[in-house]
Protein backbone atom coordinates (compact mmCIF):
# COMPACT_ATOMS: atom_id res chain seq x y z
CA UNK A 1 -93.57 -7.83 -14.04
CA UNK A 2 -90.71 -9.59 -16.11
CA UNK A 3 -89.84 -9.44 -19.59
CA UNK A 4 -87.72 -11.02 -22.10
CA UNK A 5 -86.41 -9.91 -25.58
CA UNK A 6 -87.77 -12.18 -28.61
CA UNK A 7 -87.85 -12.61 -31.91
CA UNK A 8 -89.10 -15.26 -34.90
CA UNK A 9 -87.60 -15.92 -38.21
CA UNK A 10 -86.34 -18.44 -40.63
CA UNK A 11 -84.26 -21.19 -38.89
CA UNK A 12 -80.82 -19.91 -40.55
CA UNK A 13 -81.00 -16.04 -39.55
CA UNK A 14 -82.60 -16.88 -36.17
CA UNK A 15 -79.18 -19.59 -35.72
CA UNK A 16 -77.08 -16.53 -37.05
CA UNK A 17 -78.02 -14.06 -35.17
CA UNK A 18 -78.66 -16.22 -31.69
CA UNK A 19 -74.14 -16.96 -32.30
CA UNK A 20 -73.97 -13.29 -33.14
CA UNK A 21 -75.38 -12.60 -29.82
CA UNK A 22 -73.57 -15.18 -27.16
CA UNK A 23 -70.47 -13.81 -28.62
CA UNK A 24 -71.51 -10.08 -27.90
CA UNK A 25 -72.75 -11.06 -24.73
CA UNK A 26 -70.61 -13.44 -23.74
CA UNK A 27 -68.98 -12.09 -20.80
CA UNK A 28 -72.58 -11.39 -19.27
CA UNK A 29 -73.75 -14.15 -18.68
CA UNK A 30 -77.52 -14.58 -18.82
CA UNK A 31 -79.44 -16.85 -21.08
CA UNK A 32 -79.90 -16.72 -25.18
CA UNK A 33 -82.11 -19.32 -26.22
CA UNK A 34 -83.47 -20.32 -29.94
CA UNK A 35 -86.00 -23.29 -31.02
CA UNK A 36 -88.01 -24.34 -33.90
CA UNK A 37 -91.55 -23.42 -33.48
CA UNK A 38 -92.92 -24.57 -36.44
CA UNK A 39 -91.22 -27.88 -38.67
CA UNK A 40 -92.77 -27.00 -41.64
CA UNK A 41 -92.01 -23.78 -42.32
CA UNK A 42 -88.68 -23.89 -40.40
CA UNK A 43 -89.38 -20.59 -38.57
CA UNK A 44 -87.46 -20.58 -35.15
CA UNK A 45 -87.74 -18.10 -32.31
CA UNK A 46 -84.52 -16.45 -30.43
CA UNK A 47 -85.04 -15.33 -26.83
CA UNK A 48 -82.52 -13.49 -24.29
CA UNK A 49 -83.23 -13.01 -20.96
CA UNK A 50 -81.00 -9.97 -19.33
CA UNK A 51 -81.84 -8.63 -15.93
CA UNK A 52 -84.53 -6.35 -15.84
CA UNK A 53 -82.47 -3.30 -15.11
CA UNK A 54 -80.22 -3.61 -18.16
CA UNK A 55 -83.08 -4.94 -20.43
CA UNK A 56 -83.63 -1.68 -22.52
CA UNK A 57 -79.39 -1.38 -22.86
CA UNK A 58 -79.40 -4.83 -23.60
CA UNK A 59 -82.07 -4.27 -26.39
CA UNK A 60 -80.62 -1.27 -27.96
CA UNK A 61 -77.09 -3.68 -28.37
CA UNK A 62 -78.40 -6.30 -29.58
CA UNK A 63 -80.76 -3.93 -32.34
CA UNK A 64 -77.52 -2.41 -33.47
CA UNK A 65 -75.86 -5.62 -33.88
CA UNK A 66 -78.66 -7.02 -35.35
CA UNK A 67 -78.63 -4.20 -37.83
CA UNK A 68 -75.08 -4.46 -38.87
CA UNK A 69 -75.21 -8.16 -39.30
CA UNK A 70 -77.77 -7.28 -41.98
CA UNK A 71 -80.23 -9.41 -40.12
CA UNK A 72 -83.98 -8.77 -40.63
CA UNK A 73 -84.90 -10.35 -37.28
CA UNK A 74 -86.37 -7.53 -35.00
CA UNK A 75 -85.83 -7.70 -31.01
CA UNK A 76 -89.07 -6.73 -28.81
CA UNK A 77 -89.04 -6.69 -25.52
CA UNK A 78 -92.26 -9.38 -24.07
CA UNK A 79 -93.82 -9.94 -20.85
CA UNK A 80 -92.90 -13.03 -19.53
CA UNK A 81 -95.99 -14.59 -17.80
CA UNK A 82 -95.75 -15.04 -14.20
CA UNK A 83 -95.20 -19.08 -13.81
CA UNK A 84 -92.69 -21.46 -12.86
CA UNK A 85 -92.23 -21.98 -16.74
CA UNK A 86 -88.91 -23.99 -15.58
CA UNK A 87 -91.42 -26.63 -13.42
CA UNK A 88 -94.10 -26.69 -15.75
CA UNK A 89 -92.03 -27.58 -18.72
CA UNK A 90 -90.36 -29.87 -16.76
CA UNK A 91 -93.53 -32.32 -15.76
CA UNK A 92 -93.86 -35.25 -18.24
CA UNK A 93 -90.61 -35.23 -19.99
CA UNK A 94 -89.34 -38.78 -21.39
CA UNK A 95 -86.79 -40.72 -19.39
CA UNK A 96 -83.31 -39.69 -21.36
CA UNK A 97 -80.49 -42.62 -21.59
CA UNK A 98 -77.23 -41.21 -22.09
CA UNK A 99 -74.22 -43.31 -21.47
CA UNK A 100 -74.43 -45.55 -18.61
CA UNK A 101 -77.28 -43.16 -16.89
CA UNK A 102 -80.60 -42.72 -17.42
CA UNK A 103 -82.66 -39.80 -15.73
CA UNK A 104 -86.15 -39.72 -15.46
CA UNK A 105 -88.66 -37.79 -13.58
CA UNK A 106 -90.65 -38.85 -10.59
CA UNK A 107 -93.46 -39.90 -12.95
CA UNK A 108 -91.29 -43.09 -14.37
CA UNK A 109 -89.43 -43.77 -11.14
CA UNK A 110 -91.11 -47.42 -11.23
CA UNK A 111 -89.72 -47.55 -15.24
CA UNK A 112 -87.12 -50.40 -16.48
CA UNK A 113 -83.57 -48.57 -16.37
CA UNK A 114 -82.45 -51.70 -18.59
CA UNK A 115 -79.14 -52.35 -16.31
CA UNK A 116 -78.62 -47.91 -16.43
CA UNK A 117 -78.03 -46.25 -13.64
CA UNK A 118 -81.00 -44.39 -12.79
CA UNK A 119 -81.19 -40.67 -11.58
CA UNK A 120 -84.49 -39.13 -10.49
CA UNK A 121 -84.27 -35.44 -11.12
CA UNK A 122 -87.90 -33.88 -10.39
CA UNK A 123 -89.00 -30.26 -12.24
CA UNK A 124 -87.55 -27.69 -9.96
CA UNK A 125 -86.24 -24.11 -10.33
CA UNK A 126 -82.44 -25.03 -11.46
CA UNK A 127 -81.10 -25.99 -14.73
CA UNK A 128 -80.08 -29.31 -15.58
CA UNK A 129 -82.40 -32.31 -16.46
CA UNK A 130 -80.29 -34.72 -18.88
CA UNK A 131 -82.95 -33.80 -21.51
CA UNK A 132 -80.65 -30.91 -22.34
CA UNK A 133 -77.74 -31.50 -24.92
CA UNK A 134 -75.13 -30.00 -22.37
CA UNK A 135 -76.28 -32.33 -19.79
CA UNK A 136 -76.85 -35.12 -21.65
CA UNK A 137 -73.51 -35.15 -23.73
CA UNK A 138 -71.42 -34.63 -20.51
CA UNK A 139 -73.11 -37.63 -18.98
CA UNK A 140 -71.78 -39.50 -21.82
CA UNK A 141 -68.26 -38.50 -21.65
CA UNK A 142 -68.25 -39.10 -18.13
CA UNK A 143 -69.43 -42.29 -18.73
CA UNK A 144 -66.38 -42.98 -21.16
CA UNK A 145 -63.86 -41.20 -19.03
CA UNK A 146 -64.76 -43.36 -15.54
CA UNK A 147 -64.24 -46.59 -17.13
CA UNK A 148 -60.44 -45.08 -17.98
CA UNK A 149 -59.83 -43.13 -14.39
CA UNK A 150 -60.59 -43.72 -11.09
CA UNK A 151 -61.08 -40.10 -9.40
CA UNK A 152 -60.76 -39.75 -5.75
CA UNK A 153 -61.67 -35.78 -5.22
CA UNK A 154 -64.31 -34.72 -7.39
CA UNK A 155 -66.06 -31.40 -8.24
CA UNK A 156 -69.03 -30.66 -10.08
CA UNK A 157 -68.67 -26.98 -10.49
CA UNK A 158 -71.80 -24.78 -11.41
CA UNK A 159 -74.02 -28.18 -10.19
CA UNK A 160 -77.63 -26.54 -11.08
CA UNK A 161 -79.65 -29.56 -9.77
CA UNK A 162 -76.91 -32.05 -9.39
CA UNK A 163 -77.93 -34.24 -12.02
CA UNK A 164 -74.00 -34.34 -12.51
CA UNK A 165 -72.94 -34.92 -9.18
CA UNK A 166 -75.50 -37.38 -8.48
CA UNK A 167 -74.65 -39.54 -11.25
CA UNK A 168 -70.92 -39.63 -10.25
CA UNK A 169 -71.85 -39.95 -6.41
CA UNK A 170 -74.11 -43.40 -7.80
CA UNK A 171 -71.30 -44.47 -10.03
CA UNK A 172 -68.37 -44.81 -8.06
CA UNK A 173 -69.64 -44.15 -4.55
CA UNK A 174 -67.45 -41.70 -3.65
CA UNK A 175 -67.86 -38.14 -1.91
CA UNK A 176 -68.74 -35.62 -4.83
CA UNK A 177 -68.44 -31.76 -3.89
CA UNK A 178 -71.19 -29.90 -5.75
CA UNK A 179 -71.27 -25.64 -5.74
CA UNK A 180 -73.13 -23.32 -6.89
CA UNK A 181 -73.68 -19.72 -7.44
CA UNK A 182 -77.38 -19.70 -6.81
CA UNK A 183 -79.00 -20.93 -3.46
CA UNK A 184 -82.29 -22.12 -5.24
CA UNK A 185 -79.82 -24.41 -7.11
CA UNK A 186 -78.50 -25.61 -3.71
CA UNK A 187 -81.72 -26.62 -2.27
CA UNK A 188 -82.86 -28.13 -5.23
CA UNK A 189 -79.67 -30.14 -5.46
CA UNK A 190 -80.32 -30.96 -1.70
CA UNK A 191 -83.77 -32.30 -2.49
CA UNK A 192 -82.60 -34.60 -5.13
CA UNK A 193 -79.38 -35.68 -3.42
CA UNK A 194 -82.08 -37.44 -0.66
CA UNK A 195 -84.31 -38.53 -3.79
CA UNK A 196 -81.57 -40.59 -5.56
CA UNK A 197 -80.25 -41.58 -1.85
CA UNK A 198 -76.83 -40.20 -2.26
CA UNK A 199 -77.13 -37.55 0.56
CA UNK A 200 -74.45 -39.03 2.45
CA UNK A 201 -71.61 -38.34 -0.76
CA UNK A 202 -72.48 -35.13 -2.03
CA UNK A 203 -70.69 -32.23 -0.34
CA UNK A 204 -73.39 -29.03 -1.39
CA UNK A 205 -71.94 -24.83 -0.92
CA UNK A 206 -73.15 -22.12 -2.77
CA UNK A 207 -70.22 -20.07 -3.74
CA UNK A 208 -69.09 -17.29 -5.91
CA UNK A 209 -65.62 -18.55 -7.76
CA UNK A 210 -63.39 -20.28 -5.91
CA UNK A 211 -62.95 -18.41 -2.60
CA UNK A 212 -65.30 -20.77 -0.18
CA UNK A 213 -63.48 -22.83 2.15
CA UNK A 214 -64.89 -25.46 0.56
CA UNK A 215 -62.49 -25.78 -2.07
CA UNK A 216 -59.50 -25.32 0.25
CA UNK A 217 -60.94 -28.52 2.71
CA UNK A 218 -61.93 -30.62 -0.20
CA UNK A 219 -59.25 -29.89 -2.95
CA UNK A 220 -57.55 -30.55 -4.91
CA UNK A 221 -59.28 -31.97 -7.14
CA UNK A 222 -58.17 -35.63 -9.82
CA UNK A 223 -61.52 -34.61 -11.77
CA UNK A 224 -63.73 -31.59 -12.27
CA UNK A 225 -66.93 -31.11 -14.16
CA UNK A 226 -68.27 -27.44 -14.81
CA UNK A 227 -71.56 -27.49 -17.07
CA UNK A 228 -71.64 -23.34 -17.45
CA UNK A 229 -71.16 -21.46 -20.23
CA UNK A 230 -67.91 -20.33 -22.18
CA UNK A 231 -67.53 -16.62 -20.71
CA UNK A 232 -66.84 -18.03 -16.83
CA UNK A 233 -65.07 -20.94 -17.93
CA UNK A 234 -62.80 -18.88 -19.79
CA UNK A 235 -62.39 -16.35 -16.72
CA UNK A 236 -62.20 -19.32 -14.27
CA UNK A 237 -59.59 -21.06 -16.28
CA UNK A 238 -56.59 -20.00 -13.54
CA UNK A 239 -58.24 -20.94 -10.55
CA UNK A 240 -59.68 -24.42 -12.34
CA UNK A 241 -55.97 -25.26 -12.90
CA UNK A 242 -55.14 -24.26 -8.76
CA UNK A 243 -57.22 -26.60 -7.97
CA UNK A 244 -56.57 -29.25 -10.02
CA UNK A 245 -54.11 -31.82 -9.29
CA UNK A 246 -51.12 -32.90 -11.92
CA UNK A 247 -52.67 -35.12 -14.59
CA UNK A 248 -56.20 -34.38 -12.99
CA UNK A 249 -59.00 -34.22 -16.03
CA UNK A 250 -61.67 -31.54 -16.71
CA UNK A 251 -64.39 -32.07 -18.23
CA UNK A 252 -66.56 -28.99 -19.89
CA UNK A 253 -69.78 -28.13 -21.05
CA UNK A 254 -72.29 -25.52 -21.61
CA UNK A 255 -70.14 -24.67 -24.80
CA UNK A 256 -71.08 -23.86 -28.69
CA UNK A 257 -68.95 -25.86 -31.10
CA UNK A 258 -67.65 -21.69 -32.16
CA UNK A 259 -66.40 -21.32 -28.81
CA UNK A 260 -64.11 -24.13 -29.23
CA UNK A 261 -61.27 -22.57 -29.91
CA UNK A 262 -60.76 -20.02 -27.15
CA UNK A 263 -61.68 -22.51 -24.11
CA UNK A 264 -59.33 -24.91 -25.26
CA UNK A 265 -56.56 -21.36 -25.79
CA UNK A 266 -57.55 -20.34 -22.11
CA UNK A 267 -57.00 -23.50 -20.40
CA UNK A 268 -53.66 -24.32 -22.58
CA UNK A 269 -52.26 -21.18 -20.78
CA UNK A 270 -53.05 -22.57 -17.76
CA UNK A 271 -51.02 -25.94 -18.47
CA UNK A 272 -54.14 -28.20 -20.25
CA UNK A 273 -53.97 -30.23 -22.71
CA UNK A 274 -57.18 -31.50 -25.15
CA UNK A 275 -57.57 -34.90 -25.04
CA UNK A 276 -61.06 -35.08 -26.88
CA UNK A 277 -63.76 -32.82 -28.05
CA UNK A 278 -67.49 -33.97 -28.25
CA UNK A 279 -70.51 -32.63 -30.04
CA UNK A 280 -74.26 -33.70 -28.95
CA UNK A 281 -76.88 -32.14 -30.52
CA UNK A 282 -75.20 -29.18 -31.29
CA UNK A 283 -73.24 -28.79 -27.79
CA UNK A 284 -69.86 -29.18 -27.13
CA UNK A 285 -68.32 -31.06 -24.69
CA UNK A 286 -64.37 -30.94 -23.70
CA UNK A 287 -62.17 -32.97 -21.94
CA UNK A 288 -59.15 -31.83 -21.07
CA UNK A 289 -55.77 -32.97 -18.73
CA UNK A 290 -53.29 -31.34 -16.25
């Protein structure tokens, strides 16, 4: 049996303390969530979801930082039901247009893109949808970016279902290299590379970092897109500049508009420079040049 750690409380404490908590746990590296559950009263719930065997640590940190932030929220640890809440959530979501794109389930796969470029992502067990800010705002900087570069070696870095790789692979028609750390995400990404008919371009490992052969074959790489979260990006800063060519672009996401200032400090050691910074719906998105 799973669990989870959760709490509900007034939208400003429950935004307060879920920024409180990436930061403490940002080198960690599993999810923090928070959403309004009910409009009128504004109260929101926050969720984390460590690994089982660190759960009770986990909830004895975050207790005591709760604590000294002078927070009233209070932690409990929950049983998280035993369903595919990722697939079930997934079925009947609207079609999402963002920038030349539009992705869409396999319920509106007969819809009118309206001249978009259509990606059919189905509800699977990996993250990335377009209906999420991160996904959706980097698919509209990519959109904005491709119509000023023409990449040759791409990399979608942390690919989750490959909504991001398969929207490049349909745009330019060009060989994509998508990796991830999680085999589920692989086969996933597998499934709806054949879906959107782009099997041919996409280029699928699951790796750990940087050490698969892959990235020695492929790169190096004129543009790379990583859609994780600030803690590896920050760590993975030196090998993202390796492979990166000189004047390549990378594009970021996964980020807090807070965390702003030390991606942009770790990848200016490594020889980046900003060239634009992009909020949607309260995600950051970061583009940045060798």
């Amino acid at each position: 049996m799973s669990h989870y750690l959760y709490a509900e409380g007034p939208s400003d404490e429950v935004l307060k303390a879920a920024h409180h908590l990436e930061d403490l746990f940002d080198e960690e590296g599993f999810a923090i969530s928070y959403f309004e559950i009910d409009e009128d009263t504004q109260i929101w719930a926050l969720a984390l979801y460590p690994f089982d065997e660190i759960m009770e640590a986990v909830l004895e940190k975050s207790c005591k930082a709760l604590k000294d932030l002078a927070s009233p929220l209070s932690l409990a640890k929950t049983v998280l039901p035993n369903e595919d809440w990722v697939t079930k959530s997934l079925e009947g979501l609207a079609p999402v247009e963002a920038g030349r794109f539009v992705i869409h389930g396999s319920h509106d796969a007969d819809m009118n893109t309206k001249g978009r470029i259509p990606v059919q992502i189905n509800a699977g067990q990996a993250f990335g949808t377009g209906h999420h800010g991160t996904t959706a705002g980097c698919l509209k900087v990519l959109s904005d970016e491709l119509r000023q570069i023409e990449p040759q070696r791409i990399l979608d870095l942390g690919t989750g279902s490959a909504v991001l790789a398969i929207a490049l692979a349909k745009l330019l028609k060009l060989p994509v290299v998508a990796t991830d750390i999680d085999p589920i995400a692989i086969e996933t990404s597998r499934d709806n590379a054949r879906i959107n008919n782009v099997h041919p371009y996409l280029k699928l490992a699951c790796a750990s970092g940087f050490e698969h052969a892959i990235f020695r074959k492929e790169g190096p790489f004129d543009l790379i897109v990583a859609n994780i979260l600030a803690g590896p990006l920050c760590k993975m800063a030196p090998q993202v500049a390796k492979h990166t060519i000189l004047g390549g672009r990378v594009i970021l996401s996964g980020l807090l508009p807070h965390q702003k200032a030390k991606v942009v400090a770790a990848y200016r050691e490594q020889g980046f420079h900003l060239r634009r910074a992009v909020e949607e719906d309260g995600w950051l998105v970061l583009v940045l040049q060798s």
